[in-house]
Protein backbone atom coordinates (compact mmCIF):
# COMPACT_ATOMS: atom_id res chain seq x y z
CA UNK A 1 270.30 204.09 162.72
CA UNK A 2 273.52 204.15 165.63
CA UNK A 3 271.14 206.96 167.54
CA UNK A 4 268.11 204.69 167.30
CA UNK A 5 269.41 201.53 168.65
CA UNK A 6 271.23 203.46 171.61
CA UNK A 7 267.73 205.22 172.39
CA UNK A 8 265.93 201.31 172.31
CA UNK A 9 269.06 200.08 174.55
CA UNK A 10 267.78 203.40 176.73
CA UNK A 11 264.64 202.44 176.72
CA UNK A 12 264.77 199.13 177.83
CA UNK A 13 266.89 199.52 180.85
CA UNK A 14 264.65 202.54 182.16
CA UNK A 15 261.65 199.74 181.42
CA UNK A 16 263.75 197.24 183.52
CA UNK A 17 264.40 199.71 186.04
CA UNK A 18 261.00 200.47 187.10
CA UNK A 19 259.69 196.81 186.97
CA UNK A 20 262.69 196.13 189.82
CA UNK A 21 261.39 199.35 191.63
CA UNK A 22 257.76 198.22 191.02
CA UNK A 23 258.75 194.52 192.70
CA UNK A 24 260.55 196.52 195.05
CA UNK A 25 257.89 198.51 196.61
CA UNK A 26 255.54 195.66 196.50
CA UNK A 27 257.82 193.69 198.42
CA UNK A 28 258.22 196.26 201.03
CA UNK A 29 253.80 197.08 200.92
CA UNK A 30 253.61 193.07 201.46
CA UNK A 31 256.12 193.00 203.97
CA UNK A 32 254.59 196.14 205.67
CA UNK A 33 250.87 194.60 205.59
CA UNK A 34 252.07 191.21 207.61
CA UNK A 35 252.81 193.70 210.25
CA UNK A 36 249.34 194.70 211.14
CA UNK A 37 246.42 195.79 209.20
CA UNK A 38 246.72 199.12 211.18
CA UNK A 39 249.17 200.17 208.54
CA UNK A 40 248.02 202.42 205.17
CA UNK A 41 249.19 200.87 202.42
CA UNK A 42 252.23 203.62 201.07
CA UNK A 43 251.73 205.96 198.61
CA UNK A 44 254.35 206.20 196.44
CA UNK A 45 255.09 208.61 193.45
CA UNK A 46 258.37 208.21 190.93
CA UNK A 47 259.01 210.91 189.33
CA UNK A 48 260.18 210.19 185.90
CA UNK A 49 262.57 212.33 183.86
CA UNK A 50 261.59 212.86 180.58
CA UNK A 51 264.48 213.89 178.41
């Protein structure tokens, strides 16, 4: 029961995590398109560790 509320604890932090990153990025993309529209929007990849 211990091992399954420290993987949900896991879990949740890693979801946290990538919705900062994701408000993150879009802050920089926004910030990036009020420069010019001769920017490409960024591609960007996370890896994510499975383990």
């Amino acid at each position: 029961m211990k091992k399954l509320l420290e993987k949900a604890k896991e879990v949740r932090k890693a979801q946290r995590l990538r919705h900062l990153l994701d408000r993150a990025i879009d802050r920089v993309r926004d910030a990036l398109a009020a420069l010019g529209p001769q920017l490409q929007p960024i591609p960007i990849r996370v890896k994510r560790r499975k383990g």
